[in-house]
N, C-alpha and C. Protein backbone atom coordinates (compact mmCIF):
# COMPACT_ATOMS: atom_id res chain seq x y z
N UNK A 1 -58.16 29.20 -109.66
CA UNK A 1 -58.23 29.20 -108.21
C UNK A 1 -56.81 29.07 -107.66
N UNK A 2 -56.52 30.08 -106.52
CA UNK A 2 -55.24 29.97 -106.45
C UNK A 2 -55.57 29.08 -104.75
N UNK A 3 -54.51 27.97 -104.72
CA UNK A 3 -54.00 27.47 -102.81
C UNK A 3 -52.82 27.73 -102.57
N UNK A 4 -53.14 28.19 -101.10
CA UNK A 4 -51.94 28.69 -100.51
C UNK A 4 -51.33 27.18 -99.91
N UNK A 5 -50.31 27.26 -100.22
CA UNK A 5 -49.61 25.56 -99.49
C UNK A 5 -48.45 26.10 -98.57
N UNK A 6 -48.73 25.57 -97.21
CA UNK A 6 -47.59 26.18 -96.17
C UNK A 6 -47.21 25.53 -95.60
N UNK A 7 -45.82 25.90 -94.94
CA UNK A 7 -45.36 24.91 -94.24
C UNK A 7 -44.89 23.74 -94.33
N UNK A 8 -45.61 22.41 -93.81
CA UNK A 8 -45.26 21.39 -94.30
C UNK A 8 -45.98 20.52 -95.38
N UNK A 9 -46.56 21.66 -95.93
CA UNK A 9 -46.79 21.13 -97.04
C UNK A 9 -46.43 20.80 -98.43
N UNK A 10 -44.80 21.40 -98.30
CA UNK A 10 -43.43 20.87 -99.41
C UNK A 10 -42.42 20.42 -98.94
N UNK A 11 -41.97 19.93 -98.73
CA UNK A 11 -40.65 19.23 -98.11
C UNK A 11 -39.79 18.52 -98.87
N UNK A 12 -38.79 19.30 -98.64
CA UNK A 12 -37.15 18.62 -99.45
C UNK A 12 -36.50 18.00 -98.73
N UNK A 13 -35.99 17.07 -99.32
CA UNK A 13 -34.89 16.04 -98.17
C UNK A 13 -33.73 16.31 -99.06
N UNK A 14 -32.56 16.48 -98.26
CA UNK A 14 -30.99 15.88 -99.35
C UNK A 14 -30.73 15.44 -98.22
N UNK A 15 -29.96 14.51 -98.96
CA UNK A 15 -29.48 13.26 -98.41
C UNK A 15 -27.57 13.58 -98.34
N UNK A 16 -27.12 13.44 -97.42
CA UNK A 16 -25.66 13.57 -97.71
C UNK A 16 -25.24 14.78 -97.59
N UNK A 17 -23.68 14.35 -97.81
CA UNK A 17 -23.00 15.94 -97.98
C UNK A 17 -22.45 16.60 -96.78
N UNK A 18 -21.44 16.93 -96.71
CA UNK A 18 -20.50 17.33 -95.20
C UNK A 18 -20.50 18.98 -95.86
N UNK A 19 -21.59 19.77 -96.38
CA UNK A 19 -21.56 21.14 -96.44
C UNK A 19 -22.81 21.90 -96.09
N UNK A 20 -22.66 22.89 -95.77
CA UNK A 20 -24.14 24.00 -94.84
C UNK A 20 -24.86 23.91 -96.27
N UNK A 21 -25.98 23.81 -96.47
CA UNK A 21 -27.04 23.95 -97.07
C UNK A 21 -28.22 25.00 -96.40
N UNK A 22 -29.04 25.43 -98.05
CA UNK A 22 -30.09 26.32 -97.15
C UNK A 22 -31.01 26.66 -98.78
N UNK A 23 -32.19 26.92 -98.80
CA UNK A 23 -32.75 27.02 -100.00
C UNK A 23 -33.31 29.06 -100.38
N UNK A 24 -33.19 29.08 -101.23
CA UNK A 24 -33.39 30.25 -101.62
C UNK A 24 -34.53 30.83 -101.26
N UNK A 25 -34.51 32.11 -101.01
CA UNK A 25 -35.90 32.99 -101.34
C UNK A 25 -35.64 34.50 -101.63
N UNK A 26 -35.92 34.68 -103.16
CA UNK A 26 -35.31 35.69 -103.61
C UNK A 26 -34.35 36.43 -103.58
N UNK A 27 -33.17 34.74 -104.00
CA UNK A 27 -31.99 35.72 -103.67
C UNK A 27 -31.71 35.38 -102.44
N UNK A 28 -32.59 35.19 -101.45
CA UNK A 28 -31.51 35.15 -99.77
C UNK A 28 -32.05 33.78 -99.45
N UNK A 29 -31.35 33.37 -98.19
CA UNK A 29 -31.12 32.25 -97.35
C UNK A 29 -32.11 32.09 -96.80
N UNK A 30 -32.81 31.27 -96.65
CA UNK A 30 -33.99 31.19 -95.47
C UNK A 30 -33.58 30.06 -94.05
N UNK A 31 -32.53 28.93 -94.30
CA UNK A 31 -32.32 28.17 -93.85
C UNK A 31 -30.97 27.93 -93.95
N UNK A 32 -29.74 27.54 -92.76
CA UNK A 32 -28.68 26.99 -93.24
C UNK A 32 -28.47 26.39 -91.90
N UNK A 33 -28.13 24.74 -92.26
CA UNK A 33 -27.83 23.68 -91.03
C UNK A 33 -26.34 23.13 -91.12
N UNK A 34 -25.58 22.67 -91.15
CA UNK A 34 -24.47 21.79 -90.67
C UNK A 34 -25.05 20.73 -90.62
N UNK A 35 -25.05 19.72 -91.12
CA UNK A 35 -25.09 18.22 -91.32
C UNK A 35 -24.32 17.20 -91.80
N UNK A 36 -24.11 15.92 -91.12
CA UNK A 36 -23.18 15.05 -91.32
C UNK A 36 -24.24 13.96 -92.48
N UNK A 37 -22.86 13.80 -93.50
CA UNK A 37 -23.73 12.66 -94.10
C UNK A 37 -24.67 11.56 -93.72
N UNK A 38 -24.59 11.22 -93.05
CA UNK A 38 -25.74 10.38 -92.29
C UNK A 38 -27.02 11.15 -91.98
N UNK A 39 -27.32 12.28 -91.78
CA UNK A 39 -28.24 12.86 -91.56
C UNK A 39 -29.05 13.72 -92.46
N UNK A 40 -30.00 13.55 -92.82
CA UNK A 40 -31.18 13.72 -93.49
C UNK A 40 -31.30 15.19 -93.61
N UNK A 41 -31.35 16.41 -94.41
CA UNK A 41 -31.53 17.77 -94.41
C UNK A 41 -33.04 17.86 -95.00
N UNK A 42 -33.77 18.32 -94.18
CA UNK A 42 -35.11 18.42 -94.59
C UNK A 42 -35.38 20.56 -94.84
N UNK A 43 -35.98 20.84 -96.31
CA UNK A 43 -36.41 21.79 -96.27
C UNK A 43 -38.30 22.29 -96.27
N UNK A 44 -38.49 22.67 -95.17
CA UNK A 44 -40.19 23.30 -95.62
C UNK A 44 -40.13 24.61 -96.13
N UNK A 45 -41.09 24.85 -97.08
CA UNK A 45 -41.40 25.86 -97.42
C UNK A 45 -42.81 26.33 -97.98
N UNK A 46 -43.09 27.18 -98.06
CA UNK A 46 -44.40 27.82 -99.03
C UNK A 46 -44.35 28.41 -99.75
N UNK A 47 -45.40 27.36 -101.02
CA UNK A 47 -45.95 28.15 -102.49
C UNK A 47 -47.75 28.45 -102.41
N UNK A 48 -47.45 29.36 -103.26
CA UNK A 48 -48.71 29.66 -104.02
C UNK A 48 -48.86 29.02 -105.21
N UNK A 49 -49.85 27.99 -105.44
CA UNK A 49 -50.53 27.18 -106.95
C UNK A 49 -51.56 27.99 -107.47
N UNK A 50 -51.54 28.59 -108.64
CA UNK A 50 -52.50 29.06 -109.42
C UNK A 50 -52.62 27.93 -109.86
N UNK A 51 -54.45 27.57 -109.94
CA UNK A 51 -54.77 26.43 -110.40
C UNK A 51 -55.95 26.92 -111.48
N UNK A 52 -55.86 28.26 -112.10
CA UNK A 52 -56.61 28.40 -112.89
C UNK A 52 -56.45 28.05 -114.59
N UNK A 53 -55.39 27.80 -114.89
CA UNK A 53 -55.19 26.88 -116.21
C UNK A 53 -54.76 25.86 -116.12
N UNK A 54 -54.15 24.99 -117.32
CA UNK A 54 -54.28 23.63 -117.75
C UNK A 54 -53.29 23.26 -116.43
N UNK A 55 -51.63 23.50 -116.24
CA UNK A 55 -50.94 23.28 -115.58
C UNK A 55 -50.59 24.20 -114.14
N UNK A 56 -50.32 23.17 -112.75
CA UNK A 56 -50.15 24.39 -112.07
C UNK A 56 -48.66 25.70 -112.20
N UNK A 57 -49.73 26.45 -111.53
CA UNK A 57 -48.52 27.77 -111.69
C UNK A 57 -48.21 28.01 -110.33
N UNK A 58 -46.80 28.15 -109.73
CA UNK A 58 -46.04 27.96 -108.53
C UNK A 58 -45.40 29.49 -108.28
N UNK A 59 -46.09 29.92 -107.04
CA UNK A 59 -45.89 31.47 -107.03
C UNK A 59 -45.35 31.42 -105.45
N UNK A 60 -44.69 32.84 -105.35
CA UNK A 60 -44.30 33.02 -104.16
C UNK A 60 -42.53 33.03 -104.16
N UNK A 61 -42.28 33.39 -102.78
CA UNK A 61 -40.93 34.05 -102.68
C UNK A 61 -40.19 32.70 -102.97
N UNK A 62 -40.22 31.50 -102.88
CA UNK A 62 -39.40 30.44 -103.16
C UNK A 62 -39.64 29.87 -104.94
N UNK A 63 -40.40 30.46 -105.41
CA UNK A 63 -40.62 29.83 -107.01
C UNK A 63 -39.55 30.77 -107.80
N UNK A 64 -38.59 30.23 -108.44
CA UNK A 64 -37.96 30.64 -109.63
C UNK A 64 -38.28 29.94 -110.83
N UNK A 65 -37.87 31.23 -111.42
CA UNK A 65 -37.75 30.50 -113.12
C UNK A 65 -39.00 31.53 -113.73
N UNK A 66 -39.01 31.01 -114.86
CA UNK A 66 -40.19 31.44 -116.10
C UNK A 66 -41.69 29.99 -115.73
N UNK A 67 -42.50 30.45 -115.97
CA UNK A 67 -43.87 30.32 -115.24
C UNK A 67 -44.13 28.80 -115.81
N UNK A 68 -43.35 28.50 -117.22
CA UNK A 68 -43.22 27.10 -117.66
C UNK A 68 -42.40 26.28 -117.60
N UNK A 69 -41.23 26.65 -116.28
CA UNK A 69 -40.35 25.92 -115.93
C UNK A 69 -39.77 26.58 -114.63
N UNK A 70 -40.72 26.53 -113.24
CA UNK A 70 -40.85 27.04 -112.10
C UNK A 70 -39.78 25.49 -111.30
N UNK A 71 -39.20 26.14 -110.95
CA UNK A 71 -38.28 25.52 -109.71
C UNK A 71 -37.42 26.11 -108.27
N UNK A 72 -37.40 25.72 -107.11
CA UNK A 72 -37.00 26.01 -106.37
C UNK A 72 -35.42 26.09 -106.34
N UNK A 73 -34.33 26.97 -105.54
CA UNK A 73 -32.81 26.34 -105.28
C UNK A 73 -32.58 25.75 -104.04
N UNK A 74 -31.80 24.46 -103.53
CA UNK A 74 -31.08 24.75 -102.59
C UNK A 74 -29.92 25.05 -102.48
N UNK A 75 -29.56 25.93 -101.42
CA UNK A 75 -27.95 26.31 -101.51
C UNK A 75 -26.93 25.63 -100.69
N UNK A 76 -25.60 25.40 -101.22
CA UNK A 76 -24.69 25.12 -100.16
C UNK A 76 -23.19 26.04 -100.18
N UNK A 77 -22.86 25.86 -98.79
CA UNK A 77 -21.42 26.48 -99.18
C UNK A 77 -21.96 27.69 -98.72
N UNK A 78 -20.91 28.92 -99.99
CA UNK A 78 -20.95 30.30 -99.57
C UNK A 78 -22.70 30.78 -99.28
N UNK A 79 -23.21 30.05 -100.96
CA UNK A 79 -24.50 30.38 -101.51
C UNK A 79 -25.64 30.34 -99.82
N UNK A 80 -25.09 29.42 -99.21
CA UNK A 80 -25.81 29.29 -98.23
C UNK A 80 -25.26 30.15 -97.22
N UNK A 81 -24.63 31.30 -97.29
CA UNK A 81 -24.17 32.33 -96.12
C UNK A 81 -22.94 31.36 -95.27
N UNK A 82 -22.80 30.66 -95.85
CA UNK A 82 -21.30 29.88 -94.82
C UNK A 82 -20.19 29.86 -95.21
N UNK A 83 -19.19 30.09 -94.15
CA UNK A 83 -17.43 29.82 -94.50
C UNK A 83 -17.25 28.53 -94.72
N UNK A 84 -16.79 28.35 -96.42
CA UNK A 84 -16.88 27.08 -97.29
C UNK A 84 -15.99 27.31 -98.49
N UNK A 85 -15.43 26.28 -98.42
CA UNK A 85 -14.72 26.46 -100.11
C UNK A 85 -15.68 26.31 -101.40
N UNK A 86 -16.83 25.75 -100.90
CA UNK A 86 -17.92 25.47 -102.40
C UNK A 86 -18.79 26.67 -102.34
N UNK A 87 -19.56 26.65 -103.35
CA UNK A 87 -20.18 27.94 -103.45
C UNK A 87 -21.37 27.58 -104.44
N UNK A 88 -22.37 26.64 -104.35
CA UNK A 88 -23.25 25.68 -105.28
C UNK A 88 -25.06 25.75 -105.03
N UNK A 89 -25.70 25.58 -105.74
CA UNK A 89 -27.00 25.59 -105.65
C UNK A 89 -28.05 24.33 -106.72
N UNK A 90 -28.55 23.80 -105.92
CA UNK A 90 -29.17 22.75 -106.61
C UNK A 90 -30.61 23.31 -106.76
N UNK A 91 -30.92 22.85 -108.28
CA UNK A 91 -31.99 23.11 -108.79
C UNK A 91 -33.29 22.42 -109.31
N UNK A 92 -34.48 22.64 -108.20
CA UNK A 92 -35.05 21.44 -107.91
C UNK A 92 -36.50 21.79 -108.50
N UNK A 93 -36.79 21.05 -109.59
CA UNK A 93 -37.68 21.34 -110.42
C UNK A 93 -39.23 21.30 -109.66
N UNK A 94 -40.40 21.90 -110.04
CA UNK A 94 -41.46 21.68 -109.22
C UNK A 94 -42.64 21.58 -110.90
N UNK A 95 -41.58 21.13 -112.18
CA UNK A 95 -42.74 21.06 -112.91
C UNK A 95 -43.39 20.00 -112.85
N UNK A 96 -43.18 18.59 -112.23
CA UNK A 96 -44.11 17.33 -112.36
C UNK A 96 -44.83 17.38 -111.48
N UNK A 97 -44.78 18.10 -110.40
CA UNK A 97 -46.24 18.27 -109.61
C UNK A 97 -47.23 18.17 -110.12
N UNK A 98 -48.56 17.11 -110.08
CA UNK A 98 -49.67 17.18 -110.74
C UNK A 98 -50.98 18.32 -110.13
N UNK A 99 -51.83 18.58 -110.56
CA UNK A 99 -52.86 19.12 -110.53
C UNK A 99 -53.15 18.17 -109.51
N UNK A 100 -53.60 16.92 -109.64
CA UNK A 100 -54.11 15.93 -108.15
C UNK A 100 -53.45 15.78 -107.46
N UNK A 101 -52.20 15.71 -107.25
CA UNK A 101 -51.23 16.40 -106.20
C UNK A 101 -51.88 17.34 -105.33
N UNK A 102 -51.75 18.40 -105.89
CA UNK A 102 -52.25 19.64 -105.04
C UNK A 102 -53.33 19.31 -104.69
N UNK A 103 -54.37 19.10 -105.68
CA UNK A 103 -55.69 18.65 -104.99
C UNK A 103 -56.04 18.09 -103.66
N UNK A 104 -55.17 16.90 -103.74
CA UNK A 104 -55.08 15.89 -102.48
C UNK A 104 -54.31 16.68 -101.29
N UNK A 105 -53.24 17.44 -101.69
CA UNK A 105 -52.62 18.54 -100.58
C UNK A 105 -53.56 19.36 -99.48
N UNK A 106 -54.41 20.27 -100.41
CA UNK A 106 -55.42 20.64 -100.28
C UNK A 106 -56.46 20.37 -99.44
N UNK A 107 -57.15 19.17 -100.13
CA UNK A 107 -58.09 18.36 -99.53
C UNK A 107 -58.65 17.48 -98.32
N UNK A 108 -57.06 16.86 -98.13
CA UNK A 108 -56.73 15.77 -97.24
C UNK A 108 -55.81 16.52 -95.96
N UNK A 109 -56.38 16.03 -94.89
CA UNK A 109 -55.25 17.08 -93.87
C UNK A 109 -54.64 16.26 -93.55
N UNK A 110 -53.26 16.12 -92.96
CA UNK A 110 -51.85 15.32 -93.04
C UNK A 110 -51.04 15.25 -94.24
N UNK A 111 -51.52 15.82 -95.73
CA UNK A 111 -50.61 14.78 -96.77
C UNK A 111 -49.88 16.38 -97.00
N UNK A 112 -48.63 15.78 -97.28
CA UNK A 112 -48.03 16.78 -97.94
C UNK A 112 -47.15 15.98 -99.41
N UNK A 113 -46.15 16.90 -100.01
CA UNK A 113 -45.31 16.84 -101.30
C UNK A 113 -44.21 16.63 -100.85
N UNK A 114 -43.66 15.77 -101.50
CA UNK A 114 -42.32 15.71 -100.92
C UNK A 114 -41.28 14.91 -101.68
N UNK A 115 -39.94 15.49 -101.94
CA UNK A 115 -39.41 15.04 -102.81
C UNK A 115 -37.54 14.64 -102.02
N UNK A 116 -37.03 13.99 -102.62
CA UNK A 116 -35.73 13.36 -102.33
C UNK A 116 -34.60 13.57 -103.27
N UNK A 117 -33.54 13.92 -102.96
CA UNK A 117 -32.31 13.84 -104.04
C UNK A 117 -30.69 13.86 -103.12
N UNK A 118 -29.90 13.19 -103.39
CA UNK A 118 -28.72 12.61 -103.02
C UNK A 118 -28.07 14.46 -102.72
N UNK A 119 -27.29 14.42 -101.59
CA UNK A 119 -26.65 16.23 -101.45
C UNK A 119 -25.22 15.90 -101.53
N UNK A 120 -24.48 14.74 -102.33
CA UNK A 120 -23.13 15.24 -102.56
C UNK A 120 -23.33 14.38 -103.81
N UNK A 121 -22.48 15.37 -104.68
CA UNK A 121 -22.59 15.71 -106.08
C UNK A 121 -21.34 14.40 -106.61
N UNK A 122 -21.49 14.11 -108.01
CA UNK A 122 -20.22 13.24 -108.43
C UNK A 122 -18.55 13.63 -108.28
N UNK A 123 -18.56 14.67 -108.36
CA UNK A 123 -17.25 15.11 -107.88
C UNK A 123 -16.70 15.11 -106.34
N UNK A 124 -17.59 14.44 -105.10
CA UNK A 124 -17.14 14.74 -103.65
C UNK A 124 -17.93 16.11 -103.14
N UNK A 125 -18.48 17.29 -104.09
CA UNK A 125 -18.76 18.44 -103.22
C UNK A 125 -20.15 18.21 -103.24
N UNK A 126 -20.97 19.40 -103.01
CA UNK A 126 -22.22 19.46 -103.02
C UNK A 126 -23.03 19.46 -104.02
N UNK A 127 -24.21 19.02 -104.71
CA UNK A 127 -25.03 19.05 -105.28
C UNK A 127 -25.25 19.72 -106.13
N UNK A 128 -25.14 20.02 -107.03
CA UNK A 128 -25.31 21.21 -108.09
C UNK A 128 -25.85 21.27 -109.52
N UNK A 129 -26.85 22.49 -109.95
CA UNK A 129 -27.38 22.48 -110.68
C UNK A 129 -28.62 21.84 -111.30
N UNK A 130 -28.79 21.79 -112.23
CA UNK A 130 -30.43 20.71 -112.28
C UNK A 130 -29.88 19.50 -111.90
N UNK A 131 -30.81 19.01 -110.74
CA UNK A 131 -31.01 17.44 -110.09
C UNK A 131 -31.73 16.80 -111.02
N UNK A 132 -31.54 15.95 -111.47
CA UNK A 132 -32.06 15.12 -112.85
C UNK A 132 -33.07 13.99 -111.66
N UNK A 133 -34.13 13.16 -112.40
CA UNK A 133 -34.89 12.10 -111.52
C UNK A 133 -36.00 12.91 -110.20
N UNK A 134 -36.03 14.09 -110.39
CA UNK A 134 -36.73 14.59 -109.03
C UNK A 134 -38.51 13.93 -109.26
N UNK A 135 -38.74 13.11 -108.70
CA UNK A 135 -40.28 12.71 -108.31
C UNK A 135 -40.66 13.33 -107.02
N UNK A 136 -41.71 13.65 -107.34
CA UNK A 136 -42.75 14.54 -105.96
C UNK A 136 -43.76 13.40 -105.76
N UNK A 137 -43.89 13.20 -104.51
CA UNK A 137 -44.77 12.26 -103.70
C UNK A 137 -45.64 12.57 -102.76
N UNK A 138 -46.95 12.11 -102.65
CA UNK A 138 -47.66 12.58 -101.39
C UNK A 138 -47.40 11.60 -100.82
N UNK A 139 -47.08 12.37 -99.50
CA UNK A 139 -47.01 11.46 -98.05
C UNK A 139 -47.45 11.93 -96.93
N UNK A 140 -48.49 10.71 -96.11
CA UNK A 140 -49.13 11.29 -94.76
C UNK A 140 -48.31 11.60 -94.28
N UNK A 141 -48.49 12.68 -93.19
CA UNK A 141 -47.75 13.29 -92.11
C UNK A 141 -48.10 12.24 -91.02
C-alpha cells in the first residue's frame, strides 16, 4: 500500500549556520532562505511510502539513494543556487523511519515526522555529508 505524505508531513529543522540553505529535488533547489544562526531553518516536503514490504520504501522527487538506503539532501552555499564561497549538501537519512511512524502519520490528523540536526559543520562552514544521530519523531502540529 502506497501513502502519499505532504506537506507538513516531513519537516527538517537545521539549526545554525550563517549560509543559504535549500533541499534537493532531483538535482534542483526547491527552497533557499538566508538565516542567522539563531534562527531555526525549517524544510517541508513530500514523499511517497510504499508500504507493501517488510521496510518502508520512500519515493518521489525528494528521495535519493538506492531503495535500501533512501535519503533526502539539504543544500547550502552554491548547491543551494547562492553567491557563497561553500558549496555543501547534507545528507539526511530517512532509513529509521518506522512502519508505525507512517502509520500514525497517516492515521492521526496533526502528527507529522520530524527530524533535527545542527547546520554548521565542525570546521565553521555548513553541514555536510552524512549527518550522523538523525532520529525522526512524531510531533502534533
Amino acid at each position: 500500500m502506497k501513502h502519499q505524505m505532504s506537506g507538513q508531513d516531513n519537516s527538517f529543522a537545521a539549526f545554525g549556520g550563517r549560509c543559504d540553505v535549500g533541499a534537493a529535488r532531483q538535482g534542483r533547489i526547491f527552497a533557499a532562505e538566508q538565516k542567522s544562526a539563531e534562527q531555526l531553518v525549517i524544510f517541508d516536503f513530500e514523499l511517497t511510502v510504499d508500504m507493501s514490504e517488510t521496510r518502508p520504501n520512500f519515493l518521489g522527487k525528494y528521495a535519493q539513494g538506492p531503495k535500501d538506503a533512501r535519503f533526502v539532501y539539504v543544500n547550502s552555499g552554491t548547491y543551494a543556487d547562492q553567491h557563497s564561497t561553500w558549496g555543501r549538501r547534507a545528507k539526511i537519512s530517512l532509513m529509521n523511519i518506522t512502519g508505525d511512524q507512517i502509520q500514525t502519520v497517516v492515521s492521526k490528523a496533526g502528527m507529522i515526522l520530524q527530524t533535527e540536526f545542527e547546520g554548521v559543520g565542525r570546521d565553521g562552514g555548513p553541514t555536510c555529508a552524512s549527518v550522523k544521530g538523525i532520529e525522526w519523531k512524531l510531533v502534533k502540529q
